[in-house]
PDB file of N, CA and C in Angstrom:
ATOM      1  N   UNK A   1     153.199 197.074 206.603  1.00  0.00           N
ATOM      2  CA  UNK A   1     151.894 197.449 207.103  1.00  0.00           C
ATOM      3  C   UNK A   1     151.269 198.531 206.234  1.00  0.00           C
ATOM      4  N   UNK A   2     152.040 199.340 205.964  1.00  0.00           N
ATOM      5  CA  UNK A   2     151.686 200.505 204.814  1.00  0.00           C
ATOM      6  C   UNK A   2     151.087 199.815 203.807  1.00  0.00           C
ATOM      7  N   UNK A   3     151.611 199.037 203.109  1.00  0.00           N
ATOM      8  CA  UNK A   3     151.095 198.748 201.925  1.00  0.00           C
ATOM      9  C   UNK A   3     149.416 197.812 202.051  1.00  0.00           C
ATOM     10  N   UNK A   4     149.426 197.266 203.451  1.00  0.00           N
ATOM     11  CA  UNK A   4     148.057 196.656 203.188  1.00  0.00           C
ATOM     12  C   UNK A   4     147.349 197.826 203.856  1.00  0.00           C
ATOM     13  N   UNK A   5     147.793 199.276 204.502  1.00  0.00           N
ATOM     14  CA  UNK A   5     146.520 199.998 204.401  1.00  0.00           C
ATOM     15  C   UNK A   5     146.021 200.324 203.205  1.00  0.00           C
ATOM     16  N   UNK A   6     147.239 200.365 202.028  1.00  0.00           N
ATOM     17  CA  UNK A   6     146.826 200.901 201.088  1.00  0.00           C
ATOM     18  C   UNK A   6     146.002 200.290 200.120  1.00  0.00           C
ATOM     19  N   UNK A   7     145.797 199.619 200.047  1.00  0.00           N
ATOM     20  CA  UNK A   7     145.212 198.622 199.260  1.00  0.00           C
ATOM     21  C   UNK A   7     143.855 198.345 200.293  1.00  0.00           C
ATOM     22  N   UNK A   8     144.026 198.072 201.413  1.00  0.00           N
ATOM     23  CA  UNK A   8     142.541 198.476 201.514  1.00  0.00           C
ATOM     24  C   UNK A   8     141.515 199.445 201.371  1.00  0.00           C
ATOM     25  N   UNK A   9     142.544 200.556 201.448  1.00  0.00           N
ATOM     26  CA  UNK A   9     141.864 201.915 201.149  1.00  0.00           C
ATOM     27  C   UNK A   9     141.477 201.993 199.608  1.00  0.00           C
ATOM     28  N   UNK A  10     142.240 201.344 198.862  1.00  0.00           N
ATOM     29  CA  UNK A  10     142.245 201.377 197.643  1.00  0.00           C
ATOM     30  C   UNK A  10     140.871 200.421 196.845  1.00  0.00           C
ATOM     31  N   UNK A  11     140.868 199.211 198.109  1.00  0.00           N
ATOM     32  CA  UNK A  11     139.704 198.346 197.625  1.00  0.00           C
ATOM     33  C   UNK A  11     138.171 199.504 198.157  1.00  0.00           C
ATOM     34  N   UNK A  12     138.121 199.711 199.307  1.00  0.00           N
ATOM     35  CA  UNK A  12     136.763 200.394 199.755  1.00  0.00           C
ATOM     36  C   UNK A  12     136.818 201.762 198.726  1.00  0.00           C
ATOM     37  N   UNK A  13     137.468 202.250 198.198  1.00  0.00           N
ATOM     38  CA  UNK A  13     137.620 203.422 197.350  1.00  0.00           C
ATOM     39  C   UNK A  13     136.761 202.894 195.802  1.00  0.00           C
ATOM     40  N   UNK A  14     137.470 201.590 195.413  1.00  0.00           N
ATOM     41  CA  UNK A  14     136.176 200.849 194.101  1.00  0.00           C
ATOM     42  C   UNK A  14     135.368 199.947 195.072  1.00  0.00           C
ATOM     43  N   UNK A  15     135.242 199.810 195.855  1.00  0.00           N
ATOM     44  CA  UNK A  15     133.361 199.215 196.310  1.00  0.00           C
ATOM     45  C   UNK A  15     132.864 200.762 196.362  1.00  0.00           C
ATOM     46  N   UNK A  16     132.732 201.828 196.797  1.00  0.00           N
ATOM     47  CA  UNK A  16     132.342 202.858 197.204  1.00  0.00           C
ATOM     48  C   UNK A  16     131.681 203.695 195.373  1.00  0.00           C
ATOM     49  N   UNK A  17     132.887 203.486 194.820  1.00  0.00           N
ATOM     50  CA  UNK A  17     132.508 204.121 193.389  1.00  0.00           C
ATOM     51  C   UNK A  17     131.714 203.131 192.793  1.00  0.00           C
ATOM     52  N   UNK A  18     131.534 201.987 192.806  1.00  0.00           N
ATOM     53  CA  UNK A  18     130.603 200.950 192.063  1.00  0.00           C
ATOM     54  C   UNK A  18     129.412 200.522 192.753  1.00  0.00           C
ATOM     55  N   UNK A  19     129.361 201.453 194.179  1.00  0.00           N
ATOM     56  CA  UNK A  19     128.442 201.214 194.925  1.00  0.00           C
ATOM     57  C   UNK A  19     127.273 202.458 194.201  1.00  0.00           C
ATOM     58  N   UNK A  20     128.146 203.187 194.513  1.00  0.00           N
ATOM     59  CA  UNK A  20     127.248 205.202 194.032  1.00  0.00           C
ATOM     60  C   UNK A  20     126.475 204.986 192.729  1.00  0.00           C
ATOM     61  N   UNK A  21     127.714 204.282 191.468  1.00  0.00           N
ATOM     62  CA  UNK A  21     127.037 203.968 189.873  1.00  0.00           C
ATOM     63  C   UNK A  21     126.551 203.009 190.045  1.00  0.00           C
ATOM     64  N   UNK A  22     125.778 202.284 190.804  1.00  0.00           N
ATOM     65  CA  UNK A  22     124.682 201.377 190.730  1.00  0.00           C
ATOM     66  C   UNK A  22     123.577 201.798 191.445  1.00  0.00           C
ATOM     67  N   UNK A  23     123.422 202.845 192.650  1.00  0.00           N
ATOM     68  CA  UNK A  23     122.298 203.322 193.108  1.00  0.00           C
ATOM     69  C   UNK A  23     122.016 204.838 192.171  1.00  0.00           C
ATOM     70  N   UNK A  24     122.965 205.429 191.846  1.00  0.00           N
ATOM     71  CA  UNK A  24     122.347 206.620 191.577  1.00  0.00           C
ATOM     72  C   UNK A  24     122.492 206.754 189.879  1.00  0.00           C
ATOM     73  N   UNK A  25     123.083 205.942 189.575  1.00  0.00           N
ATOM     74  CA  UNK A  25     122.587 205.728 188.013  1.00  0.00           C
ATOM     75  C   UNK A  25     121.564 205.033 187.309  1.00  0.00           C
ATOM     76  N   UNK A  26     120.904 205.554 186.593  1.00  0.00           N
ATOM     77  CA  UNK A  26     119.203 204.839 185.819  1.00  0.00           C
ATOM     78  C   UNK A  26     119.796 204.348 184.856  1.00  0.00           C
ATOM     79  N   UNK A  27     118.934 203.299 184.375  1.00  0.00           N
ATOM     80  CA  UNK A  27     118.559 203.142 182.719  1.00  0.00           C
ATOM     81  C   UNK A  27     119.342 203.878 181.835  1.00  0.00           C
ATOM     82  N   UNK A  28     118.806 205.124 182.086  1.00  0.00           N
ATOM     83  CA  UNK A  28     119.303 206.465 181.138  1.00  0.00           C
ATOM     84  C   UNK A  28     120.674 206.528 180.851  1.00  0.00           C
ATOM     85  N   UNK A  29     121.307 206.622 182.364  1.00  0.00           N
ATOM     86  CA  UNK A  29     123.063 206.601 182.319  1.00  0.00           C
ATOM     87  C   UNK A  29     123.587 205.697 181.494  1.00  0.00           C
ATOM     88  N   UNK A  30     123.539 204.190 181.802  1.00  0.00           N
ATOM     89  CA  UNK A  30     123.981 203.155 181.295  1.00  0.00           C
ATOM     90  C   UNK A  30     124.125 202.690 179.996  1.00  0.00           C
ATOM     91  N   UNK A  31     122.795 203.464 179.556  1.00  0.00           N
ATOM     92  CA  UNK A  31     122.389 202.999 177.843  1.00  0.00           C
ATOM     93  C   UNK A  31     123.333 204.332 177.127  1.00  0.00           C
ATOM     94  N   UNK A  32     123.519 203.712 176.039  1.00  0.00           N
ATOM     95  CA  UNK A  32     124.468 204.603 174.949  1.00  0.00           C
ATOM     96  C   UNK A  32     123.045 205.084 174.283  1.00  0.00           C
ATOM     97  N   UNK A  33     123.985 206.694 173.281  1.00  0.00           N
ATOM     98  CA  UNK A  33     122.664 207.601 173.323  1.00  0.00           C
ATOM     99  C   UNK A  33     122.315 206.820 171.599  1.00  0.00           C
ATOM    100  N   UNK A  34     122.599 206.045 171.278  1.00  0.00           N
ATOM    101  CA  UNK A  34     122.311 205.120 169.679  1.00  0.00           C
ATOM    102  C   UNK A  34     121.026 204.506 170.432  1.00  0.00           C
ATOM    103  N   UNK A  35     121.218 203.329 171.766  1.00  0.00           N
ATOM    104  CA  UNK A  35     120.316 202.327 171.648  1.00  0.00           C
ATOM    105  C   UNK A  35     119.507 203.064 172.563  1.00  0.00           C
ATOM    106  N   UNK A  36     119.619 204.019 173.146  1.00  0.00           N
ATOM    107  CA  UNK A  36     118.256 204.785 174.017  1.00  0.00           C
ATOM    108  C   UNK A  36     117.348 205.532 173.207  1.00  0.00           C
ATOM    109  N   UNK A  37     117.786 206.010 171.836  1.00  0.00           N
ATOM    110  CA  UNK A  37     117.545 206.939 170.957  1.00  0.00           C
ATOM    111  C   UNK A  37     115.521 206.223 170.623  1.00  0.00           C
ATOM    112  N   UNK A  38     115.669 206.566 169.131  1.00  0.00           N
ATOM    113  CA  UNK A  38     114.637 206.156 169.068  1.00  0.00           C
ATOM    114  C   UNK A  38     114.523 205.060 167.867  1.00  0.00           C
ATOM    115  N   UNK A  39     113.745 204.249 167.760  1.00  0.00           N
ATOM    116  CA  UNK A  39     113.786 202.981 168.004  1.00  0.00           C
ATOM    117  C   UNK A  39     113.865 202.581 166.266  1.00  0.00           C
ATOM    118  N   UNK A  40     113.853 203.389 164.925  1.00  0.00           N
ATOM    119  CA  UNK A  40     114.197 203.008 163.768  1.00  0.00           C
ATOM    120  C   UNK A  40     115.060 204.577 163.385  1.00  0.00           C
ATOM    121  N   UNK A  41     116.113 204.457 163.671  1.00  0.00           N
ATOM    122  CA  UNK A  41     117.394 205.459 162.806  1.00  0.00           C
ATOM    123  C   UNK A  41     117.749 204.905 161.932  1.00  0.00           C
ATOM    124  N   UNK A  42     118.596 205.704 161.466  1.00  0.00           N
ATOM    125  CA  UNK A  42     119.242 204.730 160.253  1.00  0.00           C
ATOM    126  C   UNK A  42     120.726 204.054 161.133  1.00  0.00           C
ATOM    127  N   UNK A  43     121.356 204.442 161.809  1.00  0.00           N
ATOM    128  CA  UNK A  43     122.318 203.658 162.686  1.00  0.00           C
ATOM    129  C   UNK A  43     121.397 202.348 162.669  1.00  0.00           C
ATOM    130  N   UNK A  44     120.849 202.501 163.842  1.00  0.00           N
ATOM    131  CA  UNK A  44     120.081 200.947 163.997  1.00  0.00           C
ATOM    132  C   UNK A  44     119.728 200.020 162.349  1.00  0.00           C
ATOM    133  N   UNK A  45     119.246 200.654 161.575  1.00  0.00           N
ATOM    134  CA  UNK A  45     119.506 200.063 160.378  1.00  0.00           C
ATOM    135  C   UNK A  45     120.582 199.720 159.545  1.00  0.00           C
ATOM    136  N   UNK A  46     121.597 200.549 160.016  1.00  0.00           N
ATOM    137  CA  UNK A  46     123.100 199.931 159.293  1.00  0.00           C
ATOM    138  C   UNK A  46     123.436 198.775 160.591  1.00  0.00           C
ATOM    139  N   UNK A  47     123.375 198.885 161.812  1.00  0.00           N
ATOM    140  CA  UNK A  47     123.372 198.223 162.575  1.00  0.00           C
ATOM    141  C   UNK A  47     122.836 196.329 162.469  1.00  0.00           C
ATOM    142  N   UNK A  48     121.906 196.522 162.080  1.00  0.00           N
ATOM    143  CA  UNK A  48     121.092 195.448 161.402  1.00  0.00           C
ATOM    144  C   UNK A  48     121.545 194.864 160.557  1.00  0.00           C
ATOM    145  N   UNK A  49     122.101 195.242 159.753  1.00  0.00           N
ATOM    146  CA  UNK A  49     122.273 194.996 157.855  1.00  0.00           C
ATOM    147  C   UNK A  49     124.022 194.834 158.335  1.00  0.00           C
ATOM    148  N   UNK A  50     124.473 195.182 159.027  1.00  0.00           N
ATOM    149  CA  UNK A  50     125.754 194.914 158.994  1.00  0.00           C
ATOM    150  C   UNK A  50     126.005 193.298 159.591  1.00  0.00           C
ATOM    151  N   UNK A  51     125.228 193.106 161.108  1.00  0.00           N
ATOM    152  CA  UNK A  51     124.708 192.218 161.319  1.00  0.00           C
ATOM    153  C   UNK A  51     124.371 190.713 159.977  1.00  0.00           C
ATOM    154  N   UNK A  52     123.569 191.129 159.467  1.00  0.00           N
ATOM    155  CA  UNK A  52     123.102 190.062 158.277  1.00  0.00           C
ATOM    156  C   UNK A  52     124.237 189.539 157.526  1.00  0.00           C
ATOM    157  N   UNK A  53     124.725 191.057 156.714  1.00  0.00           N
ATOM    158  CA  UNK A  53     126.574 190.824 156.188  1.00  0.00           C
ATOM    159  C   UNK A  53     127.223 189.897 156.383  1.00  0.00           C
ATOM    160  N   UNK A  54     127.624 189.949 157.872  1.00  0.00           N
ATOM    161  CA  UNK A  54     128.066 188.802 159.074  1.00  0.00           C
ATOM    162  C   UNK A  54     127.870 187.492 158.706  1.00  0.00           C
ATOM    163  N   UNK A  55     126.665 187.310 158.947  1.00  0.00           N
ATOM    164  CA  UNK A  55     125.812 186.151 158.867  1.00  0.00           C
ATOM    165  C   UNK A  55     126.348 185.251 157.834  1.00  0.00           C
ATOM    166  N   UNK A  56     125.540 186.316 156.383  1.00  0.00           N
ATOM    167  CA  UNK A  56     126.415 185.736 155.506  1.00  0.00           C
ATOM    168  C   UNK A  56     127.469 185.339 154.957  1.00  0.00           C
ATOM    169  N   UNK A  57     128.655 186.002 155.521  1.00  0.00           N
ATOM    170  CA  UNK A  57     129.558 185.867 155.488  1.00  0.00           C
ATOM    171  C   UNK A  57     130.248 184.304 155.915  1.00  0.00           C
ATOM    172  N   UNK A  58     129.762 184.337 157.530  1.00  0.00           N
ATOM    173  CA  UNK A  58     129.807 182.938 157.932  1.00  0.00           C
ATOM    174  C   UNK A  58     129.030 181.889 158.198  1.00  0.00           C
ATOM    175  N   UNK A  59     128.236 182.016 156.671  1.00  0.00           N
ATOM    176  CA  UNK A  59     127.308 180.806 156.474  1.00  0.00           C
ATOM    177  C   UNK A  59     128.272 180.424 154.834  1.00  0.00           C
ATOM    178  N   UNK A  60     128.664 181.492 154.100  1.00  0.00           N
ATOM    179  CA  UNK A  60     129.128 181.460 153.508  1.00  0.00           C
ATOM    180  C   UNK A  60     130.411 180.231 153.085  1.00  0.00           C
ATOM    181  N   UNK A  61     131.541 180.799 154.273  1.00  0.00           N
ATOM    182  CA  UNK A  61     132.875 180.056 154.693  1.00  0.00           C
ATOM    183  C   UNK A  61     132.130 178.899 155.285  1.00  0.00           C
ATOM    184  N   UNK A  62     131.112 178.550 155.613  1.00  0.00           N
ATOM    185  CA  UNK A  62     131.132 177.112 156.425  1.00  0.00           C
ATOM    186  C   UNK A  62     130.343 176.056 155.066  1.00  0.00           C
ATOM    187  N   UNK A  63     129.537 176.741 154.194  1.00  0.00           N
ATOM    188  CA  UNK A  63     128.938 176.162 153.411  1.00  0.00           C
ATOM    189  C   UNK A  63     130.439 175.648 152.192  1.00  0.00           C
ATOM    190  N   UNK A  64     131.757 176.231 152.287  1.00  0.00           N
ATOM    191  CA  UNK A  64     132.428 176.226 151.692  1.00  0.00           C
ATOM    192  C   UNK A  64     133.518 174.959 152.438  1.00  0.00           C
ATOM    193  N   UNK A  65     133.517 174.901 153.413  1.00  0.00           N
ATOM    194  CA  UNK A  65     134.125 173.609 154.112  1.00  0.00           C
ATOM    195  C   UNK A  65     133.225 172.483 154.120  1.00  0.00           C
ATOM    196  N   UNK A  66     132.488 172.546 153.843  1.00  0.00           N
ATOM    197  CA  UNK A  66     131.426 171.968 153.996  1.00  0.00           C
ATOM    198  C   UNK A  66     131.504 170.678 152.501  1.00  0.00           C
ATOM    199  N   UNK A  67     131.154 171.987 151.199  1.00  0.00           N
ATOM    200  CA  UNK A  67     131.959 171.630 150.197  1.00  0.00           C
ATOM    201  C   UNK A  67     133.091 170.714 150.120  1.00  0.00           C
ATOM    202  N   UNK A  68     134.007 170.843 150.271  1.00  0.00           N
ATOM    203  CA  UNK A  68     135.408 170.964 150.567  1.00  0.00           C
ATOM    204  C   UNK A  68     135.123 169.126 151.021  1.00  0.00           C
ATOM    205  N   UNK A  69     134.700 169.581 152.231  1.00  0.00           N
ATOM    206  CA  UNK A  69     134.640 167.598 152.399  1.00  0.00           C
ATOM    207  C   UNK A  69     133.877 166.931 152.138  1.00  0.00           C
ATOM    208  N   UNK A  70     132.517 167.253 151.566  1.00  0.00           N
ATOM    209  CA  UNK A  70     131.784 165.967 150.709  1.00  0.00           C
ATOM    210  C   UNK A  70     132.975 165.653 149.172  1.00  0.00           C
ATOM    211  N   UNK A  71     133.453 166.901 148.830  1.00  0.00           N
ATOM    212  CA  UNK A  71     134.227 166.806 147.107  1.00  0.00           C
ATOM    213  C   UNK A  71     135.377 165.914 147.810  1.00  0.00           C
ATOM    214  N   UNK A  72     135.942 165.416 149.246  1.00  0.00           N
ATOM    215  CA  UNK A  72     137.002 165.156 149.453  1.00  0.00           C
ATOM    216  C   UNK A  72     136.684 163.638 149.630  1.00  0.00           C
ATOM    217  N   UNK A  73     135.339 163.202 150.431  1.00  0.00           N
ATOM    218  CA  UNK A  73     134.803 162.000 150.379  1.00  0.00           C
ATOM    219  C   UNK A  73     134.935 161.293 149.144  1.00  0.00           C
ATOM    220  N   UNK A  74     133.894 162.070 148.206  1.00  0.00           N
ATOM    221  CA  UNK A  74     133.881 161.274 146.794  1.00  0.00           C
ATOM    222  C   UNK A  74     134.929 160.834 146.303  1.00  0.00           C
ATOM    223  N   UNK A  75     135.698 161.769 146.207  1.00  0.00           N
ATOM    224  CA  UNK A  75     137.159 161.289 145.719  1.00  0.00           C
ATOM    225  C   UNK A  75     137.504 160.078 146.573  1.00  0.00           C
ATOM    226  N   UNK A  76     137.745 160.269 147.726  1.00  0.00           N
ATOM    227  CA  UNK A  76     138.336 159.117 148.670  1.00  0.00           C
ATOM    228  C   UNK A  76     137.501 157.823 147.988  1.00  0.00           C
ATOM    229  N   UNK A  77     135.879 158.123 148.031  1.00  0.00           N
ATOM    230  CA  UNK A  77     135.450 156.894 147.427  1.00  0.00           C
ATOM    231  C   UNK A  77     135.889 156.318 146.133  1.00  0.00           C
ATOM    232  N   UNK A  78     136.043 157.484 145.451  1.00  0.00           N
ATOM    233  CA  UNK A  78     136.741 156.593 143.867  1.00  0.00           C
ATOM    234  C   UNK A  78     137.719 155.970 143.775  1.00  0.00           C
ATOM    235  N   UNK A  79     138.863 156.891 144.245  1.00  0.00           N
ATOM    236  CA  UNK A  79     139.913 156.170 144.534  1.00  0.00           C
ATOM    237  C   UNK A  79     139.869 154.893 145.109  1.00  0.00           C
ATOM    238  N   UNK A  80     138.979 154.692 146.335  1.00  0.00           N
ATOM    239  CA  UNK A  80     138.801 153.161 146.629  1.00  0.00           C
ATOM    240  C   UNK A  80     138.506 152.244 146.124  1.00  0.00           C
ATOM    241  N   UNK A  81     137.263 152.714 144.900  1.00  0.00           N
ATOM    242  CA  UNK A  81     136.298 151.928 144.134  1.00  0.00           C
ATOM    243  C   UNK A  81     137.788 151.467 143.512  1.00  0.00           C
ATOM    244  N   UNK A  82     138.588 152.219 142.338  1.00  0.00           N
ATOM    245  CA  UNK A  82     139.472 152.006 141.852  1.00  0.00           C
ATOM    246  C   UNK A  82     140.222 150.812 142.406  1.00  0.00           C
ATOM    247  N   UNK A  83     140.861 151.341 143.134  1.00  0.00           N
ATOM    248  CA  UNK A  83     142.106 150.361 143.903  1.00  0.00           C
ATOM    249  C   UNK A  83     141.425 148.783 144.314  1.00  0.00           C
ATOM    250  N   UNK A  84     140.037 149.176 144.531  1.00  0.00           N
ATOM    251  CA  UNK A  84     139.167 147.496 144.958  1.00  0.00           C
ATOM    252  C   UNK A  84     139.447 146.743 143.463  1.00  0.00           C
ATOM    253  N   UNK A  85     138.793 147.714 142.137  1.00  0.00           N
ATOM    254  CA  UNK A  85     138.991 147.064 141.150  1.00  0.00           C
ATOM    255  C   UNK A  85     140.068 146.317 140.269  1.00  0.00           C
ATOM    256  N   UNK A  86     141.589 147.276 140.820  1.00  0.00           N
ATOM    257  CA  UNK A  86     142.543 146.697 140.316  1.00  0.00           C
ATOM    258  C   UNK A  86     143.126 145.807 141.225  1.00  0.00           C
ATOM    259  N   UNK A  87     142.727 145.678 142.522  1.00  0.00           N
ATOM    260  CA  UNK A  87     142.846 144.484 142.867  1.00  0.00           C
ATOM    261  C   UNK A  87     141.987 143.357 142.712  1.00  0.00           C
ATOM    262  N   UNK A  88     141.127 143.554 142.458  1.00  0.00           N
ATOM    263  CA  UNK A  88     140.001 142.444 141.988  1.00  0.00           C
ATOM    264  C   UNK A  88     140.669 141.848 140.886  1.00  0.00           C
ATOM    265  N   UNK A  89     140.850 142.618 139.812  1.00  0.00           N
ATOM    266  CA  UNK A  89     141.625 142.182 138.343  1.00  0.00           C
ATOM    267  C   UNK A  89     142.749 141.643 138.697  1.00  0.00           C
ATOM    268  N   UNK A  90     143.591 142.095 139.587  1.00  0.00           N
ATOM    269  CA  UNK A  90     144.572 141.525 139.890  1.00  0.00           C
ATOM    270  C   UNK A  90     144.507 139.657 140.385  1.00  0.00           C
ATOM    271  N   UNK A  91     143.547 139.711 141.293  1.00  0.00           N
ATOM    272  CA  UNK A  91     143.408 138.252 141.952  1.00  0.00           C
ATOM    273  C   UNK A  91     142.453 137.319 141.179  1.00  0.00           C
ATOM    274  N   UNK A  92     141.933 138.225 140.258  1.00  0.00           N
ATOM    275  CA  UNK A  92     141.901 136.837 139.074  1.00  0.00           C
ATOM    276  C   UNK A  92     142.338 136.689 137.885  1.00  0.00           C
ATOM    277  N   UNK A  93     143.549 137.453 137.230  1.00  0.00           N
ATOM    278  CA  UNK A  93     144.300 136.941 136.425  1.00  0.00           C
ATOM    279  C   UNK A  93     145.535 136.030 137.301  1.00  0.00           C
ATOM    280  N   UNK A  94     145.481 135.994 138.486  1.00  0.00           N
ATOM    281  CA  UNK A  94     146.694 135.332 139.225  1.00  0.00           C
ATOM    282  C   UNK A  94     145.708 133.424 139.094  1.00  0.00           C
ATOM    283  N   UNK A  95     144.220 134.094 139.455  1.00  0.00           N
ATOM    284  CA  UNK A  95     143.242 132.611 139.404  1.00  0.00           C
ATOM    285  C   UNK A  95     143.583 132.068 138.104  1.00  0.00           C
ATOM    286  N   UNK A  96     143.434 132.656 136.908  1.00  0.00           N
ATOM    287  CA  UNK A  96     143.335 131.883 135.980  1.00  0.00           C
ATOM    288  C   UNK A  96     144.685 131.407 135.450  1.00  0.00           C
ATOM    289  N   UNK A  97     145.805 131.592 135.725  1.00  0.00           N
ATOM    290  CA  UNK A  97     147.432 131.319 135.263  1.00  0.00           C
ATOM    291  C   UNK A  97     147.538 129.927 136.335  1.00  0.00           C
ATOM    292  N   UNK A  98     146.778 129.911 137.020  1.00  0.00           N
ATOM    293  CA  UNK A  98     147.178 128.564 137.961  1.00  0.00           C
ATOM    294  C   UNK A  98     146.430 127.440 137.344  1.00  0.00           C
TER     295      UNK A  98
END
C-alpha cells in the first residue's frame, strides 16, 4: 500500500510542477537567450552557415551514390552488350559448321 501512495504522491508532485511551468512561465522563460536575443548576431549567422555546411554536405554524399549507380548500370550494360555479342558470334559460327 505504501508504495502506491508513493507514487501517487510522486505523480501529482510532476502534474503540479508542469502545471505551475506552463501557467506562470512566458515566451520569455522558454526561449533560450541566443533565439530571444536580437534577430541578426553573429551566432544566428554561424547558426545559418553551419546549417548550409550540412546541406552540403548531404547533397554532397547522395550526389555521390547517386554516381556510384548510374557508373554501376553502364557497366552492367556493357558487360551485357558484350556477353549478347559473344553469344551471338557464338550461335553463328555453330550455324555455319553445320
Amino acid at each position: 500500500m505504501k508504495a502506491r501512495t508513493t507514487r501517487y504522491w510522486g505523480f501529482r508532485r510532476a502534474f503540479a510542477t508542469a502545471a505551475s511551468v506552463m501557467i506562470g512561465g512566458g515566451s520569455t522563460v522558454l526561449a533560450c537567450p541566443v533565439c530571444f536575443g536580437a534577430a541578426e548576431t553573429s551566432m544566428i549567422d554561424g547558426a545559418k552557415l553551419g546549417v548550409l555546411v550540412m546541406l552540403a554536405v548531404l547533397f554532397a554524399v547522395q550526389g555521390g551514390f547517386v554516381g556510384f549507380f548510374l557508373y554501376l548500370r553502364k557497366r552492367a550494360k556493357r558487360i551485357a552488350d558484350i556477353d549478347l555479342e559473344t553469344e551471338w558470334s557464338k550461335l553463328q559460327g555453330g550455324a555455319s559448321k553445320a
